[in-house]
C-alpha atoms as a PDB file:
ATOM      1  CA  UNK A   1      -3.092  59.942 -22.225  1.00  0.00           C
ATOM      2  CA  UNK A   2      -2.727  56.627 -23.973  1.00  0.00           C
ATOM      3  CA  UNK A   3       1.497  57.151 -23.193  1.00  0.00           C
ATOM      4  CA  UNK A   4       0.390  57.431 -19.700  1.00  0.00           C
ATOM      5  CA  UNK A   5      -1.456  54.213 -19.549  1.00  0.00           C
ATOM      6  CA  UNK A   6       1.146  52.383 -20.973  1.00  0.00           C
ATOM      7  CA  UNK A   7       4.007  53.578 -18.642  1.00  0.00           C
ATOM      8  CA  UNK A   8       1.183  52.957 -15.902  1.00  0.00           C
ATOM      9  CA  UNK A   9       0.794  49.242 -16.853  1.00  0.00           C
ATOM     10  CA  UNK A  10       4.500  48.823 -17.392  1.00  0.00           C
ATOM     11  CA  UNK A  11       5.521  50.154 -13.399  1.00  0.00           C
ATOM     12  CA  UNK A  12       2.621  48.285 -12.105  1.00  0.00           C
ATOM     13  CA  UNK A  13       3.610  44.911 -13.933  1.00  0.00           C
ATOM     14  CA  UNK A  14       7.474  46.218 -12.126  1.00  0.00           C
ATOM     15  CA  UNK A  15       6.711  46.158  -9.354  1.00  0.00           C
ATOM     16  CA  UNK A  16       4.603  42.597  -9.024  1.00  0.00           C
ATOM     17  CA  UNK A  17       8.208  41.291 -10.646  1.00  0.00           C
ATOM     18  CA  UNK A  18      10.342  43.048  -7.587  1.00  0.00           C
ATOM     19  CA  UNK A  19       8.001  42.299  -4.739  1.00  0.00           C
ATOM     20  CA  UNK A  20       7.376  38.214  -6.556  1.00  0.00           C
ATOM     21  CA  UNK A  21      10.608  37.974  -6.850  1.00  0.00           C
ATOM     22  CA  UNK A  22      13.159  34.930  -7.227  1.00  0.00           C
ATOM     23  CA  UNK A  23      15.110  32.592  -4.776  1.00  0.00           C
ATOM     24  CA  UNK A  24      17.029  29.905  -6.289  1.00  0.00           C
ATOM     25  CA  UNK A  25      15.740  26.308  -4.441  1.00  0.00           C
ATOM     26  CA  UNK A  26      18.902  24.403  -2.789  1.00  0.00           C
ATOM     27  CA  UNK A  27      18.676  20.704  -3.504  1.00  0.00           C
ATOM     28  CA  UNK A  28      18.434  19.925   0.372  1.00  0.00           C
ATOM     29  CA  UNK A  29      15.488  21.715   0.986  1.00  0.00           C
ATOM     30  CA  UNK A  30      13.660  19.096  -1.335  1.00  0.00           C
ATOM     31  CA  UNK A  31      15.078  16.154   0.602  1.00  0.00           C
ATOM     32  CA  UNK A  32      14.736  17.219   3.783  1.00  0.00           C
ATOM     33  CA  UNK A  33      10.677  16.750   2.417  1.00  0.00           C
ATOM     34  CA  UNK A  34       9.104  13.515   3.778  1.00  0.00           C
ATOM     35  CA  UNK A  35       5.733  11.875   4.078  1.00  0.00           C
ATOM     36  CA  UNK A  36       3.514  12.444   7.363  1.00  0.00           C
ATOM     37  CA  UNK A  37       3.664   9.461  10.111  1.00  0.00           C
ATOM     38  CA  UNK A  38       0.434   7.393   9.984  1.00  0.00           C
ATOM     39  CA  UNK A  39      -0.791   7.024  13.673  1.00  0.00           C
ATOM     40  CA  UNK A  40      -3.551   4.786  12.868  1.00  0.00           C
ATOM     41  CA  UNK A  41      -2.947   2.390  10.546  1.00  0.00           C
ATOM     42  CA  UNK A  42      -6.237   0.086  11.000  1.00  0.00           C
ATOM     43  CA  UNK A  43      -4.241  -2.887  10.088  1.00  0.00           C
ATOM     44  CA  UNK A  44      -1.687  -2.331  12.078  1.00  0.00           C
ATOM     45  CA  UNK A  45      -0.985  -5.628  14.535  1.00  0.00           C
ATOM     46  CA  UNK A  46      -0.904  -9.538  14.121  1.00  0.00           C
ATOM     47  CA  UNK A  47      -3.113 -11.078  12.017  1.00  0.00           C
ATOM     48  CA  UNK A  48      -3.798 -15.043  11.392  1.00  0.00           C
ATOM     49  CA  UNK A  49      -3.764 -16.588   8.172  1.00  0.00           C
ATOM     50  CA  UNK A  50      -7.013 -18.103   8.220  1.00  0.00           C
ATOM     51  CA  UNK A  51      -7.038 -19.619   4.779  1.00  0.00           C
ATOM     52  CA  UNK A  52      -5.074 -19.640   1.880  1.00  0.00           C
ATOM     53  CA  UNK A  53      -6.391 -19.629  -1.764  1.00  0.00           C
ATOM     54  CA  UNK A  54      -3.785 -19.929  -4.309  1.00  0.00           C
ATOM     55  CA  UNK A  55      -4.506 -17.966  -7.438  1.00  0.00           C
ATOM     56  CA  UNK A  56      -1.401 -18.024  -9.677  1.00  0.00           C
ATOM     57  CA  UNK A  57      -0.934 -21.800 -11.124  1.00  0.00           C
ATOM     58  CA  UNK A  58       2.978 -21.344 -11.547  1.00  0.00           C
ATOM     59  CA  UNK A  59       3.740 -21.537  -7.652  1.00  0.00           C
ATOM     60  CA  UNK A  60       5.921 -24.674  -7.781  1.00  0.00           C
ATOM     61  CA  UNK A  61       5.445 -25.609  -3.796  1.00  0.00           C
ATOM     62  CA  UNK A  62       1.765 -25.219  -3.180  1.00  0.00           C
ATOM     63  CA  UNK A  63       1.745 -27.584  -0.344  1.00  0.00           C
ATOM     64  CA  UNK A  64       4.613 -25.735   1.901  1.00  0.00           C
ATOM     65  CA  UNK A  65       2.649 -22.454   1.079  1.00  0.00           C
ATOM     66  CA  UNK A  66      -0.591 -24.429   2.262  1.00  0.00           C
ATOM     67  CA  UNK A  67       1.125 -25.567   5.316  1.00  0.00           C
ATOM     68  CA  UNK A  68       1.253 -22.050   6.173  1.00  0.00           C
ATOM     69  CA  UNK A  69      -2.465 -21.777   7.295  1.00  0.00           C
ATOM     70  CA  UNK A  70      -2.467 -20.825  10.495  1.00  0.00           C
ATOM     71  CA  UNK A  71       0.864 -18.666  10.699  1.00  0.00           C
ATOM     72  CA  UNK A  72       0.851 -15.057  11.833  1.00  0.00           C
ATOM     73  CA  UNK A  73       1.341 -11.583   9.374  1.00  0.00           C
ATOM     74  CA  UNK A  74       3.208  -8.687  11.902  1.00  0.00           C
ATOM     75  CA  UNK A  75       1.906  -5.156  10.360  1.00  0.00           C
ATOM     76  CA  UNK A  76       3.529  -2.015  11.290  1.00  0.00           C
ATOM     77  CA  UNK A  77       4.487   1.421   9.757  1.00  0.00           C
ATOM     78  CA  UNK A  78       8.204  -0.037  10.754  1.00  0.00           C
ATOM     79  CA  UNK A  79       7.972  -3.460   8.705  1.00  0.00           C
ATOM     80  CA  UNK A  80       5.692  -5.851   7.892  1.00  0.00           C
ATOM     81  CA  UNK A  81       6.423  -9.441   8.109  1.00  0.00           C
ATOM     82  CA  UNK A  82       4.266 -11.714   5.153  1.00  0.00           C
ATOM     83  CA  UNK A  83       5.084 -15.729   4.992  1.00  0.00           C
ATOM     84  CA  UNK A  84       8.354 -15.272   6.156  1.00  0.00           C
ATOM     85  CA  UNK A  85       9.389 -12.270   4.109  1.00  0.00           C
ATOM     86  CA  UNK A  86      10.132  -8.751   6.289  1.00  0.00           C
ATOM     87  CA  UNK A  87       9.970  -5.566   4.176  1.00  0.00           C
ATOM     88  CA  UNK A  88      11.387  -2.469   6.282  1.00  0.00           C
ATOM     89  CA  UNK A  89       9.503   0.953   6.049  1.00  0.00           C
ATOM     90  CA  UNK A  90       6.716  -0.144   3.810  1.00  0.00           C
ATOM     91  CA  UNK A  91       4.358   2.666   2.675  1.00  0.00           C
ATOM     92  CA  UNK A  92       1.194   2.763   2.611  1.00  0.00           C
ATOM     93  CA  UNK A  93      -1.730   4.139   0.349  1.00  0.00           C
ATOM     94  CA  UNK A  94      -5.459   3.908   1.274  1.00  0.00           C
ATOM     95  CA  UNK A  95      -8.213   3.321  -1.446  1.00  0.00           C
ATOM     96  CA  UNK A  96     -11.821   3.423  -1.249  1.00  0.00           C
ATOM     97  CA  UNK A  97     -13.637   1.652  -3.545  1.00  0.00           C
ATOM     98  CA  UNK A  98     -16.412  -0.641  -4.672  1.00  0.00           C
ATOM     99  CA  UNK A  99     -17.177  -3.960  -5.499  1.00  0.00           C
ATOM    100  CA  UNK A 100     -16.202  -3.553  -9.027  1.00  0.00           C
ATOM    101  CA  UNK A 101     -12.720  -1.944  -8.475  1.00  0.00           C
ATOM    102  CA  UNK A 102      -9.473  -4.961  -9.857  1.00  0.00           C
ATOM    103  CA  UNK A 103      -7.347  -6.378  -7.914  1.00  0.00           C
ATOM    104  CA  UNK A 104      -5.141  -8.230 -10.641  1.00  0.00           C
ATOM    105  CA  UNK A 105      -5.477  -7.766 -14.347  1.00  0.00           C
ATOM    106  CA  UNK A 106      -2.892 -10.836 -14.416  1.00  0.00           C
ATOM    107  CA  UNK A 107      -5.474 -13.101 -12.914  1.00  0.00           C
ATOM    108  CA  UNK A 108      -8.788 -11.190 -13.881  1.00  0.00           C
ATOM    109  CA  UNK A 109      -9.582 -10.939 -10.000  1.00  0.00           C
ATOM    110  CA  UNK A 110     -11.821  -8.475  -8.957  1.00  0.00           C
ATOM    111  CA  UNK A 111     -13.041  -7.768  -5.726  1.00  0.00           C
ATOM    112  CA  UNK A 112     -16.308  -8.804  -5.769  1.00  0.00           C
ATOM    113  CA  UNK A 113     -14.945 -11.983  -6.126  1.00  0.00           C
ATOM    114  CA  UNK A 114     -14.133 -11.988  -2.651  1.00  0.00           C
ATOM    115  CA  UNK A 115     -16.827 -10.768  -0.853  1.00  0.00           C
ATOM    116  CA  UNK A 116     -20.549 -10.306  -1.487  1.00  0.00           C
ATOM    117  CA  UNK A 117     -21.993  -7.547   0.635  1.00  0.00           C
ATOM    118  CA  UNK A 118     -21.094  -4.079   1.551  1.00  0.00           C
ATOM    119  CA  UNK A 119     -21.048  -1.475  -1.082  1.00  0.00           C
ATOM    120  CA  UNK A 120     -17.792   0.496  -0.193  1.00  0.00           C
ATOM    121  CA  UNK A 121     -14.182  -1.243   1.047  1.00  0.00           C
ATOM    122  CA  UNK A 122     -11.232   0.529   2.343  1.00  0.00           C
ATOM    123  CA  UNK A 123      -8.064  -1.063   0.319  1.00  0.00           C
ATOM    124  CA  UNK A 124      -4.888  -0.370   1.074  1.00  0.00           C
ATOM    125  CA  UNK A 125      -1.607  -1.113  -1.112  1.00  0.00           C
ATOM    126  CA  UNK A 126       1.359  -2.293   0.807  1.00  0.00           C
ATOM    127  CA  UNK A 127       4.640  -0.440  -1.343  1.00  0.00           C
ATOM    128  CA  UNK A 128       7.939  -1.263  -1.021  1.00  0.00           C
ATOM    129  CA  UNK A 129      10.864   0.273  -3.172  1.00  0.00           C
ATOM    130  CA  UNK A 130       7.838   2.070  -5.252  1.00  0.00           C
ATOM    131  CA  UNK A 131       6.557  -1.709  -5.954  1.00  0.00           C
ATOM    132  CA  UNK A 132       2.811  -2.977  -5.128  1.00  0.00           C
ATOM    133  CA  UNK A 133       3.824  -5.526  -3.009  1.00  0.00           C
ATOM    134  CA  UNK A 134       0.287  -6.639  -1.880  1.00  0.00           C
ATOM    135  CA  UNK A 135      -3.446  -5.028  -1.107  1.00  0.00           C
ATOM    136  CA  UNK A 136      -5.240  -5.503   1.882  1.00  0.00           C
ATOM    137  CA  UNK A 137      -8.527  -4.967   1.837  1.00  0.00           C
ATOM    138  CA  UNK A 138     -10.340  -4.149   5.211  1.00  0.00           C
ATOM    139  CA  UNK A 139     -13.614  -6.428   6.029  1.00  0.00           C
ATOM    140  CA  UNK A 140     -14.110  -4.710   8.927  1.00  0.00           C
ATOM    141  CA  UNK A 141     -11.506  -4.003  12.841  1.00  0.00           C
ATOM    142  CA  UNK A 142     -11.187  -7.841  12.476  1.00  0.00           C
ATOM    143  CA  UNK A 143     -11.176  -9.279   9.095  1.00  0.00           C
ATOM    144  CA  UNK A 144      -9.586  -8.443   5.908  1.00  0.00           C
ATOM    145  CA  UNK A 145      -7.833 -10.220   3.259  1.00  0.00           C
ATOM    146  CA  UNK A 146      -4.722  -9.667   1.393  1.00  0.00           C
ATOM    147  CA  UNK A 147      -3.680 -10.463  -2.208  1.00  0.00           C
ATOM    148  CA  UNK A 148      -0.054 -11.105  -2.984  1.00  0.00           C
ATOM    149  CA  UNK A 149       1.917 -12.759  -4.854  1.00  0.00           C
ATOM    150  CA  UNK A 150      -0.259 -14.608  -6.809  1.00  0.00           C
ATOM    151  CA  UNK A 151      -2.132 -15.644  -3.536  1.00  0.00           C
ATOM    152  CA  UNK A 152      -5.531 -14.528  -1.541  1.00  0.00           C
ATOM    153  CA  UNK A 153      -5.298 -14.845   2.326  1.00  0.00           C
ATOM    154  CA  UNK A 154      -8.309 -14.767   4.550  1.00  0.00           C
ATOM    155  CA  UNK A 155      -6.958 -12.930   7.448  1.00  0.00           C
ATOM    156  CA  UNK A 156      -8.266 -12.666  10.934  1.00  0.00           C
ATOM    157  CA  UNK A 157      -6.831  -9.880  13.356  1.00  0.00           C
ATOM    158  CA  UNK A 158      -5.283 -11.790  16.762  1.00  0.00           C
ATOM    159  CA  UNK A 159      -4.220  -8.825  18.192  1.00  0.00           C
ATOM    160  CA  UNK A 160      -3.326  -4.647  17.502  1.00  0.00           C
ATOM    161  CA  UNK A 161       0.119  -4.180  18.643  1.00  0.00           C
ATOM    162  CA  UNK A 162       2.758  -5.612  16.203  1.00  0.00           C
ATOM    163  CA  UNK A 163       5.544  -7.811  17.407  1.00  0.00           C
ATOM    164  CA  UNK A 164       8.627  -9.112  16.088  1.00  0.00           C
ATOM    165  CA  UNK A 165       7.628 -13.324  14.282  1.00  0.00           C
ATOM    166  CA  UNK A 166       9.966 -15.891  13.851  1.00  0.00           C
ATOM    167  CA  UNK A 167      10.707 -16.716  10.406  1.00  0.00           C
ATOM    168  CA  UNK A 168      10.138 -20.241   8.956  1.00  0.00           C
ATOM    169  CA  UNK A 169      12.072 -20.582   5.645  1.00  0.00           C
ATOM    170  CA  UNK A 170       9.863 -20.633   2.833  1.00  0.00           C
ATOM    171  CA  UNK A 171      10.086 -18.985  -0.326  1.00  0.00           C
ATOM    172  CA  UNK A 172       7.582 -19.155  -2.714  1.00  0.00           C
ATOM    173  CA  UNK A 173       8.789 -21.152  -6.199  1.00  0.00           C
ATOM    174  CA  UNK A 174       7.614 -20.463  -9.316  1.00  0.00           C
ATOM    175  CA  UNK A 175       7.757 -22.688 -12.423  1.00  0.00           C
ATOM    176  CA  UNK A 176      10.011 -21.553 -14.891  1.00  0.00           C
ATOM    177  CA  UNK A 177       8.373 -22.194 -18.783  1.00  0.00           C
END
């Protein structure tokens, strides 16, 4: 009886092995893997840079960034145009968090340093070549700001369909110590 079980067990445990089975994975069936198409990015559109706060004290040219008040940000899931840089195909990754969540260990910023009510905020990080290159956080349809590179900008949505900006040449120059 206890042979029985055991020869039992053995063609059962067979026969999950032949109908599991294996297939070896070709290397283009992983690549040909690619993230879904965001319809809706709420960003998405031209935004003006109401105001610009400069947090990191080793920009060299704070007075050409300054002069930059006023200028437009194009955001699109094709590029995204910020102070005269374009990144093509930046990602995007949506947050929600509170008041307490960090923008910048670097600078000790937090969020609640930039606004005062609401409990929850949609954030979302702006990636390019697996790199952070800036957060937007999401006021509300019409207002958001956006920290990067060392700098907070109050932004103020002009309108929702994204168009191509002309670029003014400024870079932004850091002090070397």
């Amino acid at each position: 009886m206890n042979i029985i079980k055991k020869v039992l067990l053995l063609g059962i445990i067979f026969i999950f092995t032949i109908i599991t089975g294996c297939s070896k994975v070709n290397g283009k069936d992983t690549q040909a893997i690619k993230a879904p198409y965001n319809n809706d990015l709420q960003i998405e559109g031209i935004w003006n840079i109401d105001y610009i706060n400069i947090i990191d004290n080793e920009i060299e040219n704070k007075n050409e960034v300054l002069d930059l008040e006023d200028s437009q940000i194009n955001i699109s899931n094709k590029d995204i145009t910020i102070l005269n840089k374009t990144y093509i195909n930046p990602k995007y990754k949506l947050k929600i968090v509170d008041k307490t969540y960090t923008l910048s260990y670097e600078f000790n910023l937090k969020l609640e340093d930039l606004v005062d009510e609401g409990s929850k905020f949609d954030v979302i990080s702006i990636i390019d070549s697996n790199t952070i290159i800036g957060e937007f956080i999401l006021i509300d349809e019409s207002n958001g700001y956006l920290f990067y590179d060392g700098l907070i900008l109050k932004l103020i949505k002009k309108d929702s369909s994204p168009k191509k900006l002309k670029l003014l040449v400024v870079k932004l120059k850091k002090m070397k110590c």
